[in-house]
N, C-alpha and C. Protein backbone atom coordinates (compact mmCIF):
# COMPACT_ATOMS: atom_id res chain seq x y z
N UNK A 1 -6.87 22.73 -11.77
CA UNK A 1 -6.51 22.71 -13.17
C UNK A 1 -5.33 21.75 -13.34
N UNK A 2 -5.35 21.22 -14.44
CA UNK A 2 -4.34 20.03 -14.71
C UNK A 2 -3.74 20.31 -15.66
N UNK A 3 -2.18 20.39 -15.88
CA UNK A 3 -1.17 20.63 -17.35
C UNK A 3 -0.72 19.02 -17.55
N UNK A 4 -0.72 19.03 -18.61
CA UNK A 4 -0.32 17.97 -19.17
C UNK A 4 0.95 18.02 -20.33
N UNK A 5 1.93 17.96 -20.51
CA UNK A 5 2.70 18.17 -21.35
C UNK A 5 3.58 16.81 -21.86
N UNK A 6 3.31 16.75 -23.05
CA UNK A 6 3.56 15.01 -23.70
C UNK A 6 4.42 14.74 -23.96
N UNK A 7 5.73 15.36 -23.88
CA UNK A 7 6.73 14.77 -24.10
C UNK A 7 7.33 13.86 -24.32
N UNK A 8 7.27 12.93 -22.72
CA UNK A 8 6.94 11.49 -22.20
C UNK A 8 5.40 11.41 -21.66
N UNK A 9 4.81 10.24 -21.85
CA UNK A 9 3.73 9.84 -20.89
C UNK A 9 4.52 9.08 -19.81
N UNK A 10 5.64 8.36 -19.76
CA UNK A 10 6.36 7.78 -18.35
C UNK A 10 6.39 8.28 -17.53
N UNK A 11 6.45 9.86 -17.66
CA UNK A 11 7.06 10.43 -16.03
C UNK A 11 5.78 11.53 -15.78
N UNK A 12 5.61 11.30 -14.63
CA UNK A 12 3.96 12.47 -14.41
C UNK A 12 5.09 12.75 -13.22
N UNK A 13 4.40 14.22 -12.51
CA UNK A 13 4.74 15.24 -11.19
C UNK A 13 3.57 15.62 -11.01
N UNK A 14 3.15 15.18 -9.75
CA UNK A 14 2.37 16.23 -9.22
C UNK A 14 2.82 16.89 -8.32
N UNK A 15 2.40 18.29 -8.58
CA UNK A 15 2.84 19.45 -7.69
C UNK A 15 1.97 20.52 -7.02
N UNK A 16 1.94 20.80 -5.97
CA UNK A 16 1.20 22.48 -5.85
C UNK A 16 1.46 22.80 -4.60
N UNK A 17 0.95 23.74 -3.76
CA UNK A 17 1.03 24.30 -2.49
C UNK A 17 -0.21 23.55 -1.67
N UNK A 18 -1.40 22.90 -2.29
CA UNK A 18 -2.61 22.31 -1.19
C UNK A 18 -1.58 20.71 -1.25
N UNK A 19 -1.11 20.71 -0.33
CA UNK A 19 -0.41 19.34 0.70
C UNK A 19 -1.44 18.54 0.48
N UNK A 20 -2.74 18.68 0.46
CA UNK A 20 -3.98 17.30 0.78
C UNK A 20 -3.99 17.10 -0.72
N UNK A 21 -4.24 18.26 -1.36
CA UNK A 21 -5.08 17.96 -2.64
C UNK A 21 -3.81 17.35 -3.69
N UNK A 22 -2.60 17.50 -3.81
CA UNK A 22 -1.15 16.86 -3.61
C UNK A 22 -1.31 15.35 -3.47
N UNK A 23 -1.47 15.24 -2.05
CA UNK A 23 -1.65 14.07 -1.85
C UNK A 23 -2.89 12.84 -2.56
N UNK A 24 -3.80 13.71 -2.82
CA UNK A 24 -5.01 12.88 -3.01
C UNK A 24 -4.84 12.57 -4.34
N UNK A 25 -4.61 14.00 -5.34
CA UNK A 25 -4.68 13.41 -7.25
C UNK A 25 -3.26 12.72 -7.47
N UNK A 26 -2.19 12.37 -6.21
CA UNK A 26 -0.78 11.80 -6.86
C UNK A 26 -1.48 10.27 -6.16
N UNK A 27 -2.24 9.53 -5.22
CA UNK A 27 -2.37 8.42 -4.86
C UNK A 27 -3.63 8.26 -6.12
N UNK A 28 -4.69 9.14 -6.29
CA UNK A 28 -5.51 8.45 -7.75
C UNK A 28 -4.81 8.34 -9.06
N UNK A 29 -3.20 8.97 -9.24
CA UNK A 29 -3.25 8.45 -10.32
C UNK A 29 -2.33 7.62 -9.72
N UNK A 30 -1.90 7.25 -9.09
CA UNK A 30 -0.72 6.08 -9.27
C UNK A 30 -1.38 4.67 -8.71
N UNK A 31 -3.08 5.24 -8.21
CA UNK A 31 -3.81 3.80 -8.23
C UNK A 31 -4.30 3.76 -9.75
N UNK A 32 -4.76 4.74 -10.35
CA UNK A 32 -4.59 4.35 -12.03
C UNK A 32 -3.53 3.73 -13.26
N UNK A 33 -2.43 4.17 -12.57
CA UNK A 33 -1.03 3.70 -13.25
C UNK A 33 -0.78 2.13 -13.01
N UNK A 34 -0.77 2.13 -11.92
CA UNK A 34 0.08 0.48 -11.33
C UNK A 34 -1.39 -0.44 -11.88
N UNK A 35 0.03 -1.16 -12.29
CA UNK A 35 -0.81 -2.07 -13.31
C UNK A 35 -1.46 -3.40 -12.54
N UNK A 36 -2.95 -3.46 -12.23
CA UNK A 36 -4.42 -4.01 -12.17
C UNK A 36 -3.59 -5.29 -11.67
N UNK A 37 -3.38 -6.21 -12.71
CA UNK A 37 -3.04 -7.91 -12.48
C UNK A 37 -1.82 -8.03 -11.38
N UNK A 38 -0.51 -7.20 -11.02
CA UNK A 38 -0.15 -7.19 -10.29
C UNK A 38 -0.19 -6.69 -8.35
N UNK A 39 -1.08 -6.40 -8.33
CA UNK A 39 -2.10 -6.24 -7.32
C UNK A 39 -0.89 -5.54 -6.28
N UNK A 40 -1.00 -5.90 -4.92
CA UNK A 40 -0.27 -4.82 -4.07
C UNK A 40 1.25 -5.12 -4.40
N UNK A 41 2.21 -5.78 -5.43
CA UNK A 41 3.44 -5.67 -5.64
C UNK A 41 3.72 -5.13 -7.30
N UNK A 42 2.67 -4.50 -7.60
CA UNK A 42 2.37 -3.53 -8.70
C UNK A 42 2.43 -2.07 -8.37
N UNK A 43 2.90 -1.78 -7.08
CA UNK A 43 3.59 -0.12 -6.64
C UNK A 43 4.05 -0.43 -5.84
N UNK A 44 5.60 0.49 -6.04
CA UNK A 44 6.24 0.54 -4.96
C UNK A 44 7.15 1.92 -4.79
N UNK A 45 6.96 2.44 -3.65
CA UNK A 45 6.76 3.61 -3.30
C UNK A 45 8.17 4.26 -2.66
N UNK A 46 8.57 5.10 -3.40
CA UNK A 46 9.77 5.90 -2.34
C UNK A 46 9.02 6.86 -1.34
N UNK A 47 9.39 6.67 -0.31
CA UNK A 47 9.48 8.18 0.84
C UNK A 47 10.49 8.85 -0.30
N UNK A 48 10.37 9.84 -0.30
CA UNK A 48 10.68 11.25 -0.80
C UNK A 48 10.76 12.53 0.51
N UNK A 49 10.23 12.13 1.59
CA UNK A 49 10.59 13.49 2.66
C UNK A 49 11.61 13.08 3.04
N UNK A 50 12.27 14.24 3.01
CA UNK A 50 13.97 14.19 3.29
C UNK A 50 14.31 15.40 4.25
N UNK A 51 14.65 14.99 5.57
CA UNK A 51 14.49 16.35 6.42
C UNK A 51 16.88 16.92 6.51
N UNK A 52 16.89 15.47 5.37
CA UNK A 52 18.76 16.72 5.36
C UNK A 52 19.03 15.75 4.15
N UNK A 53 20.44 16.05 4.06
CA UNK A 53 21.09 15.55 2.65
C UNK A 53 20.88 14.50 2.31
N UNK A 54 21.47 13.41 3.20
CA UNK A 54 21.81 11.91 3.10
C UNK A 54 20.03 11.12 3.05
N UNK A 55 19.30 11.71 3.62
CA UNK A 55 18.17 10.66 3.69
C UNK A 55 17.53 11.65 2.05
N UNK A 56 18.14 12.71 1.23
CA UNK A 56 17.46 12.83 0.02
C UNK A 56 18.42 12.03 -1.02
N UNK A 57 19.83 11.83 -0.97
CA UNK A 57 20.39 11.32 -1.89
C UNK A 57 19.90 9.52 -1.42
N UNK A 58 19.70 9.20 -0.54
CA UNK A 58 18.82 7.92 -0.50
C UNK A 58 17.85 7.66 -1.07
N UNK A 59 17.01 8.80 -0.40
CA UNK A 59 15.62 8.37 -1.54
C UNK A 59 15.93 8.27 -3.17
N UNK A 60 16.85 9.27 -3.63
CA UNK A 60 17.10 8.97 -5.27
C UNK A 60 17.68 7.53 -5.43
N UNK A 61 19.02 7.10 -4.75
CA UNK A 61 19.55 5.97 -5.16
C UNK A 61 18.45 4.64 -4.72
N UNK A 62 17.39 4.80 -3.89
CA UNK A 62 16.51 3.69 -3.48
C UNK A 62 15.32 4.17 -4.86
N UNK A 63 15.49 4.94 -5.86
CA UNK A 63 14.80 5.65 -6.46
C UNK A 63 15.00 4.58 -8.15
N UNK A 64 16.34 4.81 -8.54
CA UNK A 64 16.99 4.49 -8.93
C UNK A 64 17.25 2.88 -9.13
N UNK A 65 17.14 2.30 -7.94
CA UNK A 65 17.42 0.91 -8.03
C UNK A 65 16.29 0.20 -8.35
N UNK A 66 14.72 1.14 -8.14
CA UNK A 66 14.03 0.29 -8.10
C UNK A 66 13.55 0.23 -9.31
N UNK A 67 13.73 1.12 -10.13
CA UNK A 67 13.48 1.40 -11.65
C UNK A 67 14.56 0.27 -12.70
N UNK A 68 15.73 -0.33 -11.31
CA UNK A 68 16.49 -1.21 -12.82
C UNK A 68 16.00 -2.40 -11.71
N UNK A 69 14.81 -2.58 -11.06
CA UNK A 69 14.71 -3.70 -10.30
C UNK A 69 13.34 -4.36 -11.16
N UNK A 70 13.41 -5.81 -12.17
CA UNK A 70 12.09 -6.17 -12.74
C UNK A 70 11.00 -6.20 -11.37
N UNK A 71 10.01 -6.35 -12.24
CA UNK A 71 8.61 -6.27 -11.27
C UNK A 71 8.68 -7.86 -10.43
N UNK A 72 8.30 -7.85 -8.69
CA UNK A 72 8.44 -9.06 -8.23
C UNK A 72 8.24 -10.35 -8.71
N UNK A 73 7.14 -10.36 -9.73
CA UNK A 73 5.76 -11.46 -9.92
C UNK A 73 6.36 -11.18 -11.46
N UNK A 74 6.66 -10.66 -11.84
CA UNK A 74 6.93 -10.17 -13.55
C UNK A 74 5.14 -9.21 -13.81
N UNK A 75 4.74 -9.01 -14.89
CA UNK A 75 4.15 -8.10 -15.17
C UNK A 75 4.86 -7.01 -15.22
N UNK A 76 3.82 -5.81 -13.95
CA UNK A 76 4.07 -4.41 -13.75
C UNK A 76 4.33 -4.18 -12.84
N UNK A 77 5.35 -2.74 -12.72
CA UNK A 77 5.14 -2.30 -11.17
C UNK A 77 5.13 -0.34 -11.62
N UNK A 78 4.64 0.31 -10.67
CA UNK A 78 4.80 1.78 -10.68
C UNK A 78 5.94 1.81 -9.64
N UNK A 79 7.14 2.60 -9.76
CA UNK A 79 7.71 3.34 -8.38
C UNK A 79 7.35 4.85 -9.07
N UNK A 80 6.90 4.87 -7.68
CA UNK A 80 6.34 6.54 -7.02
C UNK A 80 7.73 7.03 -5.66
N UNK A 81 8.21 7.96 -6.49
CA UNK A 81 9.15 8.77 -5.49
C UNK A 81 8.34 9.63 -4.71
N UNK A 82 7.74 9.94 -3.43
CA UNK A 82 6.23 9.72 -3.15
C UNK A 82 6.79 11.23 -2.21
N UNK A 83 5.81 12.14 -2.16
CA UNK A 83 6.42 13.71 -1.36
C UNK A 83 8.25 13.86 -1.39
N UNK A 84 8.59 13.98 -2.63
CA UNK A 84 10.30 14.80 -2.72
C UNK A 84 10.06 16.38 -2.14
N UNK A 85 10.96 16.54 -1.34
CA UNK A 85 11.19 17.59 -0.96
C UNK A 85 12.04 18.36 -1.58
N UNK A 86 13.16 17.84 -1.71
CA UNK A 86 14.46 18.15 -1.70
C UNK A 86 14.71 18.51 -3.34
N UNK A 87 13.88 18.85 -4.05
CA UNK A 87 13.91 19.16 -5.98
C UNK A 87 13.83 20.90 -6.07
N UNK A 88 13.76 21.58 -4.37
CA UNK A 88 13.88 22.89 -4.55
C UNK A 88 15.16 23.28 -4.90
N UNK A 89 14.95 25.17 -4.37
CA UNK A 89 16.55 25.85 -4.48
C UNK A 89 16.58 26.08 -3.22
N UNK A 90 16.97 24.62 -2.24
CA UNK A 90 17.40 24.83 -0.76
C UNK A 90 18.84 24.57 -0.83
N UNK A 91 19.09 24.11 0.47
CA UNK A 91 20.05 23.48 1.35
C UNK A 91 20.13 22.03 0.60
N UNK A 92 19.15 21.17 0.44
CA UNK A 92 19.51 20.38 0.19
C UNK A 92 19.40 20.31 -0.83
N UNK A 93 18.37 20.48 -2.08
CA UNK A 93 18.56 20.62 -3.42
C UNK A 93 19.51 21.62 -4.12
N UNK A 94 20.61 22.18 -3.44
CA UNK A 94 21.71 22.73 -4.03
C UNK A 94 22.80 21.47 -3.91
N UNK A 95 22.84 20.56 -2.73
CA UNK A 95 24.16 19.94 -2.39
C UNK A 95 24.78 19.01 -3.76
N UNK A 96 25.65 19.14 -3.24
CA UNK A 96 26.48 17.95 -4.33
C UNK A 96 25.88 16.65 -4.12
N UNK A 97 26.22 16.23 -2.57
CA UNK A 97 25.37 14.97 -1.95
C UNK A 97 23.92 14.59 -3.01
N UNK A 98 23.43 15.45 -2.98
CA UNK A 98 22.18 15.32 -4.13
C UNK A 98 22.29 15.27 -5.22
N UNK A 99 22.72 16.56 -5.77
CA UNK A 99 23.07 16.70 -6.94
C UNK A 99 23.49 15.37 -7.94
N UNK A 100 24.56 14.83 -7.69
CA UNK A 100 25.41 14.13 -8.09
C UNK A 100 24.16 12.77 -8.38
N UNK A 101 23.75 11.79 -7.05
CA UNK A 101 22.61 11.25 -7.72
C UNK A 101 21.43 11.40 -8.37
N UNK A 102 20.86 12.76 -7.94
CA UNK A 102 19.95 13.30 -8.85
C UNK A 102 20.47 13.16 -10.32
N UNK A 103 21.95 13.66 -11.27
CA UNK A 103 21.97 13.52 -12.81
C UNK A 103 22.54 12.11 -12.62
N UNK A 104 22.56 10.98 -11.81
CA UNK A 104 22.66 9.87 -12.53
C UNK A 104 21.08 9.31 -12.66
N UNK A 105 19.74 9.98 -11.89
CA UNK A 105 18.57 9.35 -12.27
C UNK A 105 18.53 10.10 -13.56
N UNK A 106 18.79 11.17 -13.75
CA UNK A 106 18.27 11.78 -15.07
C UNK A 106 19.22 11.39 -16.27
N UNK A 107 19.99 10.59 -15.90
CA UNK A 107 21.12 10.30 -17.00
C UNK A 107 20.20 8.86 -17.31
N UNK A 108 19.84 7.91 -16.40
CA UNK A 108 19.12 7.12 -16.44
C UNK A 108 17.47 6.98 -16.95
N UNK A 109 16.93 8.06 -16.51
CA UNK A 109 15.52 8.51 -17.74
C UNK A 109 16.32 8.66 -19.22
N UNK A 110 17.42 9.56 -19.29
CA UNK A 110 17.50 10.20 -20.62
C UNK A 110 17.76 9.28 -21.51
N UNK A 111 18.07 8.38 -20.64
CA UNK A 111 19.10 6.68 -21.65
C UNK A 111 18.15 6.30 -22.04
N UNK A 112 16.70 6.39 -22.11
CA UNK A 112 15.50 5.71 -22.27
C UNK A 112 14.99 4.51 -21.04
N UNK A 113 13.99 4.71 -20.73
CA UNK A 113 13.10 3.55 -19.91
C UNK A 113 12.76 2.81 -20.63
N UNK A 114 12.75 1.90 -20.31
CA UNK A 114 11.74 0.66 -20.93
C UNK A 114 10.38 1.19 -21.42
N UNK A 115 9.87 1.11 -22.35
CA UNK A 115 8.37 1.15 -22.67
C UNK A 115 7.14 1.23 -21.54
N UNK A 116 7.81 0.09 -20.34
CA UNK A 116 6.71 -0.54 -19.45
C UNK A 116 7.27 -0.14 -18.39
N UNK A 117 7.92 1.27 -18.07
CA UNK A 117 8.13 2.01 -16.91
C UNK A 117 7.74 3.02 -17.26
N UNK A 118 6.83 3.37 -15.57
CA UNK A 118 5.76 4.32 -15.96
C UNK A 118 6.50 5.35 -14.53
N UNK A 119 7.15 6.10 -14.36
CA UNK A 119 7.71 6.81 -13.32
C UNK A 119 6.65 8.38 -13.25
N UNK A 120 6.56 8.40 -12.16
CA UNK A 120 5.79 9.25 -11.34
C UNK A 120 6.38 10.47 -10.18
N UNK A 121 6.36 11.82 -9.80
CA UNK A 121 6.86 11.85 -8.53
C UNK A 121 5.90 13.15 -8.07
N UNK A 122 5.80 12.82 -6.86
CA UNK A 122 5.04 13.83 -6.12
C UNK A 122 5.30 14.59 -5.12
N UNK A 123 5.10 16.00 -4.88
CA UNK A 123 5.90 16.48 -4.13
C UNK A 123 5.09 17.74 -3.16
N UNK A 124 5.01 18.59 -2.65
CA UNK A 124 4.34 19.78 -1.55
C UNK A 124 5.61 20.94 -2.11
N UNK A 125 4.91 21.67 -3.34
CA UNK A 125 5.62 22.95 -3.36
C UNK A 125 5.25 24.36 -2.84
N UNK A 126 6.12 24.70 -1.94
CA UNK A 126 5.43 26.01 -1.17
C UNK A 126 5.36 27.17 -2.51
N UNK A 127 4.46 27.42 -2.29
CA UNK A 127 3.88 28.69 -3.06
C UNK A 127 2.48 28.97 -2.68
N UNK A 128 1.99 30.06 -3.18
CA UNK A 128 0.27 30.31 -2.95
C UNK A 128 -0.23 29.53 -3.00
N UNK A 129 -1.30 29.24 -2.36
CA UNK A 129 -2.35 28.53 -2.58
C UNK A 129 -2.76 28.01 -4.00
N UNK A 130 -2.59 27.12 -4.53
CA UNK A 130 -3.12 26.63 -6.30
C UNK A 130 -3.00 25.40 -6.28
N UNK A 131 -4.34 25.15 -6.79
CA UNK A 131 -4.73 22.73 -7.52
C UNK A 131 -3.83 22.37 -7.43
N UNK A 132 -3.51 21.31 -6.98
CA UNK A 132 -2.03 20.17 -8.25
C UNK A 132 -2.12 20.35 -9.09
N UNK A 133 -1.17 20.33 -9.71
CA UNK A 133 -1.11 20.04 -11.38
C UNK A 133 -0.33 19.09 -11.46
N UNK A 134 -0.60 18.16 -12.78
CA UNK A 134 -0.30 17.11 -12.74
C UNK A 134 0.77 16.98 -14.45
N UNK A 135 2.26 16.88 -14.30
CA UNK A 135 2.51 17.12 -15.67
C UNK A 135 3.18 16.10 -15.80
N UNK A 136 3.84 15.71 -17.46
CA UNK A 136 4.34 14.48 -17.91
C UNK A 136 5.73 15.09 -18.31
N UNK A 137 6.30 14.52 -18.03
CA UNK A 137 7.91 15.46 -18.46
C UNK A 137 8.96 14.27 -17.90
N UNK A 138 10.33 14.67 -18.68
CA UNK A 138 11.67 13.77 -18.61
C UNK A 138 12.03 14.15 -17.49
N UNK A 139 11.86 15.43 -16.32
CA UNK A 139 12.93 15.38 -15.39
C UNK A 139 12.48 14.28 -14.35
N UNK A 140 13.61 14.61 -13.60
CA UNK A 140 13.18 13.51 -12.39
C UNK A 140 12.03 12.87 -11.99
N UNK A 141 11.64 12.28 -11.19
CA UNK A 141 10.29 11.54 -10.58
C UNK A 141 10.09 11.15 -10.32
N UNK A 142 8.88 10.41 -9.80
CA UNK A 142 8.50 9.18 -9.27
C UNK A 142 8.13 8.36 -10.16
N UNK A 143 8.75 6.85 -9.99
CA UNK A 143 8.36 6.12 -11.22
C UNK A 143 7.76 4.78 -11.15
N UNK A 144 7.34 4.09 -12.52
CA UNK A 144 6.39 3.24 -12.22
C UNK A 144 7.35 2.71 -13.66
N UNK A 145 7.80 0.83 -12.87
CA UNK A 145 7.97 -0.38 -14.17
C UNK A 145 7.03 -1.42 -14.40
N UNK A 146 6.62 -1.32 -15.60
CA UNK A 146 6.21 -2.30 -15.72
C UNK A 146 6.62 -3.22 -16.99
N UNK A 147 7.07 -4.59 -16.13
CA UNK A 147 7.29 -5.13 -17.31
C UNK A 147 6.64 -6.41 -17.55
N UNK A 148 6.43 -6.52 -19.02
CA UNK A 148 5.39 -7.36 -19.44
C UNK A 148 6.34 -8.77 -19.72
C-alpha cells in the first residue's frame, strides 16, 4: 500500500520494515524522478547507512551540498539520501552531532527548493513486517535537483 500526502511533491520517503521491497519501490521511483535527458549525471546518490555519529552528520552535510550543487551538464539531477538510518529515536538520531545538521537541511527545505528539486529519501524502518510506503512531505530526505 502506498500513502501519498501532497503537501510537497519535492520530497518523497520511502519507508517500511521489507529491506528488499524498500529497496526496490525507492530505486523505481528515483529511476522515474531523475530527469530522462540527463542520463547517468541526472542522480546522485547519498549513502545514508551510518553505522555511528560522524559518518550520519556526513551523509546530511554531503546531503545538503548537493542540493545547493547545480546539475553537472545543467538540466536535472535527483539526490537520493539513499538507506538513512540514523532519522530514528537511537544513539545516533538523538545526538547533537546530528541533530544540529539535520535542522540546517530542514531549515534549508523550509526556505523553499527550487521548483526543479525533486528530493527523495529512503530508509529500512524496523517494525513488523508492512509494503513501503511511499510519502511526499517537507521533512528531511533524499533529494533530487533539477535545474532547467
Amino acid at each position: 500500500m502506498v500513502k501519498l500526502k501532497t503537501r510537497t511533491a519535492n520530497i518523497h520517503a520511502v519507508v517500511g520494515s521489507d529491506e528488499s521491497a524498500v529497496k526496490r519501490q525507492a530505486a523505481e521511483l528515483a529511476q522515474k524522478l531523475a530527469p530522462a535527458e540527463a542520463g547517468e549525471f541526472g542522480l546522485e546518490t547519498i549513502d545514508g547507512a551510518a553505522d555511528n555519529v560522524e559518518q550520519a552528520a556526513a551523509a546530511i552535510r554531503s546531503t545538503i551540498a548537493a542540493l545547493q550543487t547545480l546539475p553537472f551538464f545543467g538540466g536535472g539531477k535527483l539526490v537520493w539520501l539513499k538507506s538513512a538510518n540514523f532519522l530514528s529515536d537511537d544513539v545516533k538520531g538523538k545526538s547533537a552531532s546530528v541533530l544540529e545538521p539535520l535542522e540546517d537541511l530542514g531549515a534549508l527545505i523550509n526556505s523553499g527548493l527550487p521548483g526543479d528539486v525533486q528530493p527523495k529519501r529512503s530508509r529500512k524502518r524496523p517494525a513488523p513486517s508492512t509494503p513501503p510506503t511511499e510519502t511526499s512531505s517537507p521533512e528531511p530526505a533524499t533529494f533530487s535537483k533539477q535545474q532547467s
